[in-house]
N, C-alpha and C. Protein backbone atom coordinates (compact mmCIF):
# COMPACT_ATOMS: atom_id res chain seq x y z
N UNK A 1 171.82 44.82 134.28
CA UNK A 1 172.23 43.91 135.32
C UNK A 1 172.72 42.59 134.76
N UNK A 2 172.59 42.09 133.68
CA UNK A 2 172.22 41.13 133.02
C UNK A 2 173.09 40.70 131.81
N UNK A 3 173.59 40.45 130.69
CA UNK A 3 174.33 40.61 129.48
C UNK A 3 173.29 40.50 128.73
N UNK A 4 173.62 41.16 127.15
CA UNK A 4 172.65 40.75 126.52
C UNK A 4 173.15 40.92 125.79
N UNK A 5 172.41 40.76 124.27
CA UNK A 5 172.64 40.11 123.15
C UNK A 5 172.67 40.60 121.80
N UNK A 6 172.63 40.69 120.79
CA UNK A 6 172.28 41.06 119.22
C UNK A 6 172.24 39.66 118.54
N UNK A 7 171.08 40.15 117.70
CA UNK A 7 170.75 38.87 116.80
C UNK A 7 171.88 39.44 115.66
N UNK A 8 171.68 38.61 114.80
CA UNK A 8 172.95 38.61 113.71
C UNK A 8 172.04 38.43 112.73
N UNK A 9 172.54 39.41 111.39
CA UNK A 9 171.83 38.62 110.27
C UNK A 9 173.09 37.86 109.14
N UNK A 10 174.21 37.63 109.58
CA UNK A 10 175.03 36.59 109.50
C UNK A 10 176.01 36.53 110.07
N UNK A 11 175.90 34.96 110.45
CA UNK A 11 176.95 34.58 111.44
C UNK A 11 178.21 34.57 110.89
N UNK A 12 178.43 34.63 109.42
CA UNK A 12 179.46 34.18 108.71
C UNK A 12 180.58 35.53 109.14
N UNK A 13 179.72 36.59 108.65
CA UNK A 13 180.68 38.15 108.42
C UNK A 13 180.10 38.23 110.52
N UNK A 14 179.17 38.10 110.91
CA UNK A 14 178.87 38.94 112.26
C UNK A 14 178.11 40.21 112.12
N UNK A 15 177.86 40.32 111.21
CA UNK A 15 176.90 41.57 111.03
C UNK A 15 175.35 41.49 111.15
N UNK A 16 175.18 42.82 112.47
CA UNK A 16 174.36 42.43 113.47
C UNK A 16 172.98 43.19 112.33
N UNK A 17 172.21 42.55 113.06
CA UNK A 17 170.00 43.57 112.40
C UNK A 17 170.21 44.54 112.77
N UNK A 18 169.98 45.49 111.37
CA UNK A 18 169.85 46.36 111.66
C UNK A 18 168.62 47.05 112.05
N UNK A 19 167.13 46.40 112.12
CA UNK A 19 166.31 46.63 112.52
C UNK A 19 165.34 46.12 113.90
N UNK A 20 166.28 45.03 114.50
CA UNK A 20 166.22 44.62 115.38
C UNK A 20 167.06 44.04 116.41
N UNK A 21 166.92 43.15 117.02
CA UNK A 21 167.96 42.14 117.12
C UNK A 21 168.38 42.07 118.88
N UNK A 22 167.90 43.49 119.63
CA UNK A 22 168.87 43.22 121.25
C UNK A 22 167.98 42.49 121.78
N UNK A 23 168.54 41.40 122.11
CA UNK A 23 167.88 40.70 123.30
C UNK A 23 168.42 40.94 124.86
N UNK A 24 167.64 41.19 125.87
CA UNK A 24 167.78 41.73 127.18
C UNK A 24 166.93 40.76 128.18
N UNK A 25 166.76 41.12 129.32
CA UNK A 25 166.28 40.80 130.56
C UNK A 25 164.86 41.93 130.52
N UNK A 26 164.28 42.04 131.03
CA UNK A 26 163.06 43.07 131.54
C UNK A 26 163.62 43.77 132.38
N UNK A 27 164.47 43.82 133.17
CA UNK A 27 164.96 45.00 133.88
C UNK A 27 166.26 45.75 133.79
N UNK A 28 166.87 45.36 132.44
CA UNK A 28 167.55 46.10 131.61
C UNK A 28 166.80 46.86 130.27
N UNK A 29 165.97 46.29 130.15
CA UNK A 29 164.96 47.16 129.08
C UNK A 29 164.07 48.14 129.93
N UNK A 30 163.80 48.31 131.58
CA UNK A 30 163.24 48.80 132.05
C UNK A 30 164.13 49.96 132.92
N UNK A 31 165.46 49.73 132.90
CA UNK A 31 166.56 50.36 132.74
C UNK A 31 166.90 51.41 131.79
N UNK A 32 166.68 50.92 130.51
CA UNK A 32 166.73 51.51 129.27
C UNK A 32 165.53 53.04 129.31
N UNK A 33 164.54 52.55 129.13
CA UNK A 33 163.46 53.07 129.62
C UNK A 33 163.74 54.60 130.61
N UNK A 34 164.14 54.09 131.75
CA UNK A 34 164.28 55.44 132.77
C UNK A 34 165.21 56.13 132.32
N UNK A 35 166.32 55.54 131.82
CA UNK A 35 167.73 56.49 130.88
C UNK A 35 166.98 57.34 129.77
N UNK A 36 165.98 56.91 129.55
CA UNK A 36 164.92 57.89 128.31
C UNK A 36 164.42 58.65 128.89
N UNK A 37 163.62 58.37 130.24
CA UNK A 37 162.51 58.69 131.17
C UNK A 37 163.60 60.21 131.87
N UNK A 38 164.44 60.03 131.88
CA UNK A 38 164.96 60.96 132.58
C UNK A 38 165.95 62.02 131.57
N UNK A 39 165.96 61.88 130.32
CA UNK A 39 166.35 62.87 129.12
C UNK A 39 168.07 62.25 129.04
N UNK A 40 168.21 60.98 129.00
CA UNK A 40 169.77 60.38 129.02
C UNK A 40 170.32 60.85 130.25
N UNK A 41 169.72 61.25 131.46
CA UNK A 41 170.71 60.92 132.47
C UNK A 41 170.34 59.82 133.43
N UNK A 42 171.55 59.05 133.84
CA UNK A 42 171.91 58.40 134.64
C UNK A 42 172.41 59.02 135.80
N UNK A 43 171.43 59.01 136.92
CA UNK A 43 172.40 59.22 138.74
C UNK A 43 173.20 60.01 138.30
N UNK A 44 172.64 60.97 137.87
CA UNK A 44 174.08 62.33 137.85
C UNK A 44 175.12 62.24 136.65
N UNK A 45 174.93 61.52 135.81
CA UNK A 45 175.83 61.30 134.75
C UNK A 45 175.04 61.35 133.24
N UNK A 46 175.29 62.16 132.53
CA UNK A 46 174.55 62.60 131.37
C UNK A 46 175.56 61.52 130.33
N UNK A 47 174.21 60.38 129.79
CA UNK A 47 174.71 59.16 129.24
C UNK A 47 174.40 59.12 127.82
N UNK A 48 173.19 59.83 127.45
CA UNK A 48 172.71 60.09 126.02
C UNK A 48 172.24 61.61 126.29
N UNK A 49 172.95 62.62 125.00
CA UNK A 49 172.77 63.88 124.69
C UNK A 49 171.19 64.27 125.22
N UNK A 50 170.76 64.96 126.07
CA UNK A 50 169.60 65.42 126.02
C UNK A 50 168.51 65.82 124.89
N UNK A 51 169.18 66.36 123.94
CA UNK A 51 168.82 66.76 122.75
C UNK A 51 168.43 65.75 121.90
N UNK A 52 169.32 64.20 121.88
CA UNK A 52 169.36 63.37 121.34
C UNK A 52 167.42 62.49 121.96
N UNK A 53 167.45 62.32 123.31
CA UNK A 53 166.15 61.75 123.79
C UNK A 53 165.06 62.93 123.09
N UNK A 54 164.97 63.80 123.38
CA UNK A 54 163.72 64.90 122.79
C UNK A 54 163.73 64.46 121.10
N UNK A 55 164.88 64.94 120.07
CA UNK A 55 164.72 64.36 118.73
C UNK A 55 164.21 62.86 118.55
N UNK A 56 165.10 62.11 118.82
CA UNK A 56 164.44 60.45 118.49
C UNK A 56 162.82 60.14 119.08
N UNK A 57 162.40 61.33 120.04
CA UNK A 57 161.43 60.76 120.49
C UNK A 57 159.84 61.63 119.64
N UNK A 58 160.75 62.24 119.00
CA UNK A 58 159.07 63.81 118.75
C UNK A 58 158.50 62.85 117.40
N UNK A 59 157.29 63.60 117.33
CA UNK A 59 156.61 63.53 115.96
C UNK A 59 157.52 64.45 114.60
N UNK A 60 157.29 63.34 114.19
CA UNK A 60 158.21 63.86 112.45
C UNK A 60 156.52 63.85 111.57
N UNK A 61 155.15 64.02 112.16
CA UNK A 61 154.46 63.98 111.31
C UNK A 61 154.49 62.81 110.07
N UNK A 62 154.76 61.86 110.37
CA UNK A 62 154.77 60.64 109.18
C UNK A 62 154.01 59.99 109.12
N UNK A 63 152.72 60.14 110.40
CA UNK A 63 151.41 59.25 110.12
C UNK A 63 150.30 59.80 110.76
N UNK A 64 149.78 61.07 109.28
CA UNK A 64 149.05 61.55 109.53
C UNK A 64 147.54 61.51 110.63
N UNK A 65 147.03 61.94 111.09
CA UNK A 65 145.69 61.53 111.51
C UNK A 65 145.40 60.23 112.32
N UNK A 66 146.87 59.93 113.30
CA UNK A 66 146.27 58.27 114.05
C UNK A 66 146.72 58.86 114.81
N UNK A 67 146.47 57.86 116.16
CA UNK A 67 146.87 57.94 117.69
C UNK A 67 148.12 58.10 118.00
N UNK A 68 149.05 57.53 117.02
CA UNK A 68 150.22 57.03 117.56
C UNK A 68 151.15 58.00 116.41
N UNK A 69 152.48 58.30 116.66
CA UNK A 69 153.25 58.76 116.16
C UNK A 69 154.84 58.21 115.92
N UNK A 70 155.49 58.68 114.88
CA UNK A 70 156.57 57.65 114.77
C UNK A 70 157.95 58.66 114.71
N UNK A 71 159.45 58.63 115.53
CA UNK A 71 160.34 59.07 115.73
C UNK A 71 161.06 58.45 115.57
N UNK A 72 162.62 58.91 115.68
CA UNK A 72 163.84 57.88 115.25
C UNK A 72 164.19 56.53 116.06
N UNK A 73 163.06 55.24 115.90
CA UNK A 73 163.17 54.14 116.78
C UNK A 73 162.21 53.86 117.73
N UNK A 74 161.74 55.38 117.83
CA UNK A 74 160.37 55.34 119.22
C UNK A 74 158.92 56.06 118.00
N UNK A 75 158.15 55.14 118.93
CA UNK A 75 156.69 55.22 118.65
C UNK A 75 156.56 56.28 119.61
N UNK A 76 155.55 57.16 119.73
CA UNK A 76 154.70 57.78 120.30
C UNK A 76 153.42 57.61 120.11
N UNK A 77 152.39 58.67 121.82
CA UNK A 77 151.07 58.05 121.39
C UNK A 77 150.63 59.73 122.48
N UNK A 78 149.92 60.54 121.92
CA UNK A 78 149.16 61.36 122.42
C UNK A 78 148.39 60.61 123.46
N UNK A 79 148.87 60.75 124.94
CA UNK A 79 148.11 60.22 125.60
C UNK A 79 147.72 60.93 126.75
N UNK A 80 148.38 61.75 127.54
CA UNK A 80 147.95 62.63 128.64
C UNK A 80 148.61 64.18 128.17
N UNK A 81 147.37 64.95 127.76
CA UNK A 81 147.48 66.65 127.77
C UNK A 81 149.20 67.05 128.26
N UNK A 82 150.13 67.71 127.19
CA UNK A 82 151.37 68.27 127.78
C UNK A 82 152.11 67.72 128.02
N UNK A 83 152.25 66.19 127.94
CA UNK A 83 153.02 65.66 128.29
C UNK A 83 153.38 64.29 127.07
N UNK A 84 154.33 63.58 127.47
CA UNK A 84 155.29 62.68 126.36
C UNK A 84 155.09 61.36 126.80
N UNK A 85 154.23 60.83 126.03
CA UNK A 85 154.37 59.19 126.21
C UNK A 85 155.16 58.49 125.05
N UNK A 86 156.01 57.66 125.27
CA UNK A 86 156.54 56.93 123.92
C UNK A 86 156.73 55.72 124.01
N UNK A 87 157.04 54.58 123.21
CA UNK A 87 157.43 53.66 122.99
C UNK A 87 158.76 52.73 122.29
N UNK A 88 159.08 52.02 122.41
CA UNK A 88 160.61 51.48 122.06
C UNK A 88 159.24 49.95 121.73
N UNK A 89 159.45 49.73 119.83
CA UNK A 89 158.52 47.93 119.98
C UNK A 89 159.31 47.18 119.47
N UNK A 90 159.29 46.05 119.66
CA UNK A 90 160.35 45.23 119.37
C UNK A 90 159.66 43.55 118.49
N UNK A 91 159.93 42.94 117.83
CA UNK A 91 159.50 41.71 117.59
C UNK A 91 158.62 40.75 118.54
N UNK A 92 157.66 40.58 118.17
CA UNK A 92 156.95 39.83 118.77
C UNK A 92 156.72 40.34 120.22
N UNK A 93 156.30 41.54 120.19
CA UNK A 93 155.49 42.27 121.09
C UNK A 93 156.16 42.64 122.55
N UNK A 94 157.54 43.08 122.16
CA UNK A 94 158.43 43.38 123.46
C UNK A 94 157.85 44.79 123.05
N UNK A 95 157.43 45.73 124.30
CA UNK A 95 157.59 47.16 124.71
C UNK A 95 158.41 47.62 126.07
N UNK A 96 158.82 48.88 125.63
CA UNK A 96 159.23 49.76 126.37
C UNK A 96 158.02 51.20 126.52
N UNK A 97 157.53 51.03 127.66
CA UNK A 97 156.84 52.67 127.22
C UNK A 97 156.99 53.34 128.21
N UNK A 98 157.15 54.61 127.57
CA UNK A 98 157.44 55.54 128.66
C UNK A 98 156.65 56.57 128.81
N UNK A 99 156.23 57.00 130.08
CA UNK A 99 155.15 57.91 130.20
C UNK A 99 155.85 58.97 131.25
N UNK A 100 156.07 60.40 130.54
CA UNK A 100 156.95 61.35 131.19
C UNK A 100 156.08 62.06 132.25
N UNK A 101 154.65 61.95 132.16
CA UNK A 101 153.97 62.75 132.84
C UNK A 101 153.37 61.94 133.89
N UNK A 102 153.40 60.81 133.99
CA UNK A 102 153.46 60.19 135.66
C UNK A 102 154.85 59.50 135.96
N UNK A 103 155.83 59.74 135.26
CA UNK A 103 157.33 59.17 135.90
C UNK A 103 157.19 57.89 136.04
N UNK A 104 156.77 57.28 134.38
CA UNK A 104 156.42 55.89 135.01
C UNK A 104 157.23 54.86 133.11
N UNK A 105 157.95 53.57 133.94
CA UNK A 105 158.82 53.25 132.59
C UNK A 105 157.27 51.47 132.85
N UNK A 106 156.94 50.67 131.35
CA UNK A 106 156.34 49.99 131.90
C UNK A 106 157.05 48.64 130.46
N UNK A 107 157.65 47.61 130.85
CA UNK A 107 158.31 46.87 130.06
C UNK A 107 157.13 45.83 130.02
N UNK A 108 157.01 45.18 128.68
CA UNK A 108 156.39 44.08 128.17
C UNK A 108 157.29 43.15 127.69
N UNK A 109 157.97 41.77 127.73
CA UNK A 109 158.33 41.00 127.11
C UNK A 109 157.68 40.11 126.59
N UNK A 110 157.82 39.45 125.84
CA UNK A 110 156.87 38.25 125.02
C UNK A 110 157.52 37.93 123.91
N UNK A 111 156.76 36.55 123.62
CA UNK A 111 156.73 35.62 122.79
C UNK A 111 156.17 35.84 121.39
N UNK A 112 155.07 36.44 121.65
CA UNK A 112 153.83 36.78 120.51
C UNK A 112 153.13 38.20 120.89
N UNK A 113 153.00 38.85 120.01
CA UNK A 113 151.63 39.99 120.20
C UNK A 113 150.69 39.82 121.14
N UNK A 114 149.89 38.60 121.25
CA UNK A 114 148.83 38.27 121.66
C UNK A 114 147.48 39.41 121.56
N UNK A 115 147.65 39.88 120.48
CA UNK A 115 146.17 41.40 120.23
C UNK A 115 146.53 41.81 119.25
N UNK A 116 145.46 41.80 117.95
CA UNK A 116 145.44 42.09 116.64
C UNK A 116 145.55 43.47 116.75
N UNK A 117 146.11 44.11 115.66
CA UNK A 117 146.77 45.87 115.56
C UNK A 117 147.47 46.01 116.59
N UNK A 118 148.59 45.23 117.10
CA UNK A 118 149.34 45.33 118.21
C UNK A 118 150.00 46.73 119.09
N UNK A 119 150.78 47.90 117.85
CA UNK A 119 150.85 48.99 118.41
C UNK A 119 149.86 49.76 118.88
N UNK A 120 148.60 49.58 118.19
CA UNK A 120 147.70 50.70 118.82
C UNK A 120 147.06 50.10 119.94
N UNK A 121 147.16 48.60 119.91
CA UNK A 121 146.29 48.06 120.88
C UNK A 121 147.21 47.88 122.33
N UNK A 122 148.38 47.65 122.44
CA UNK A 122 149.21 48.01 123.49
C UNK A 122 149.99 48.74 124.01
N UNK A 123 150.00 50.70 122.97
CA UNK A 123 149.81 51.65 123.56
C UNK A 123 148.75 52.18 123.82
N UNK A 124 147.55 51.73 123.48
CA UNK A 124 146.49 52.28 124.11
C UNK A 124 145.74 51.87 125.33
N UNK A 125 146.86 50.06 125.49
CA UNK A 125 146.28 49.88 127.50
C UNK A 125 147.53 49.99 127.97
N UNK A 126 148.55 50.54 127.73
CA UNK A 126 149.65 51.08 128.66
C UNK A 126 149.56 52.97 129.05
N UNK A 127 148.67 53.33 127.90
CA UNK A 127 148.24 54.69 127.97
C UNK A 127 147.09 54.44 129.03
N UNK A 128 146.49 53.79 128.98
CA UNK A 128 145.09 53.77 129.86
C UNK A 128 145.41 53.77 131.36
N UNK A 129 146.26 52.50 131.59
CA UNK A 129 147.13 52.37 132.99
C UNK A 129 147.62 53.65 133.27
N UNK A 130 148.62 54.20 132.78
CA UNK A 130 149.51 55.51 132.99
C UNK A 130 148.28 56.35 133.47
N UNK A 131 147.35 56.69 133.10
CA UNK A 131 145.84 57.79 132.96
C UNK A 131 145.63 57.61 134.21
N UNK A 132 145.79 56.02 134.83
CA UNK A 132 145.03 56.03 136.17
C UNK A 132 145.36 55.90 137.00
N UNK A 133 146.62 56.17 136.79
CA UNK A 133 147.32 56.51 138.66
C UNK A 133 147.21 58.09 138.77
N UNK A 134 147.74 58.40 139.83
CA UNK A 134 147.35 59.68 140.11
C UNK A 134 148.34 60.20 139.89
């Protein structure tokens, strides 16, 4: 709804982070989100490869034995039996998470982390929320 942005890691050439950098609104990142939430379609219009949301989002097995799991850009987090919760984290504690098994997108923006071990500690109360709706 909104424009948004890329940080630059120089202004000189324009060449944008490659590990970070979009700055958005919360309801273009919560936008983002349902375009995931729904396997890249948009209202009837297939916007990112289906194939493409399932790959970037699975376990590649790269961190053995924890809660959370890591894909091309998205975190994951074993959180409800059969079903796909993931994450999009961003600098200083912006999330995207998505929880496929209650149809639910839940955006965090911020300033700071504000909670030590930040990924596990704010997919594990966005997993908790998701758990308790019906």
């Amino acid at each position: 709804e909104f424009d948004g942005s890329w940080s630059l890691d120089s202004e000189a050439s324009g060449f944008e982070k490659m590990e970070s950098g979009i700055n958005a609104r919360a309801i273009d990142f919560a936008k983002f989100g349902r375009l995931f939430l729904n396997d890249g379609n948009w209202d009837g219009t297939q916007v990112v490869p289906t194939e493409w949301v399932a790959e970037s989002t699975r376990d590649y097995g790269l961190i053995p034995e924890d809660s959370i799991y890591y894909g091309y850009m998205w975190w994951g987090r074993n959180c409800i039996p059969g079903t796909k919760d993931y994450f999009a984290m961003g600098n200083f504690g912006q999330f995207i998470y998505v929880s496929t098994g209650k149809n639910l997108v839940i955006v965090r923006n911020a300033e700071s982390y504000g909670l030590d071990d930040e990924v596990d500690a704010w997919s594990g109360i966005f997993c908790e929320f998701s758990k308790s709706l019906p």
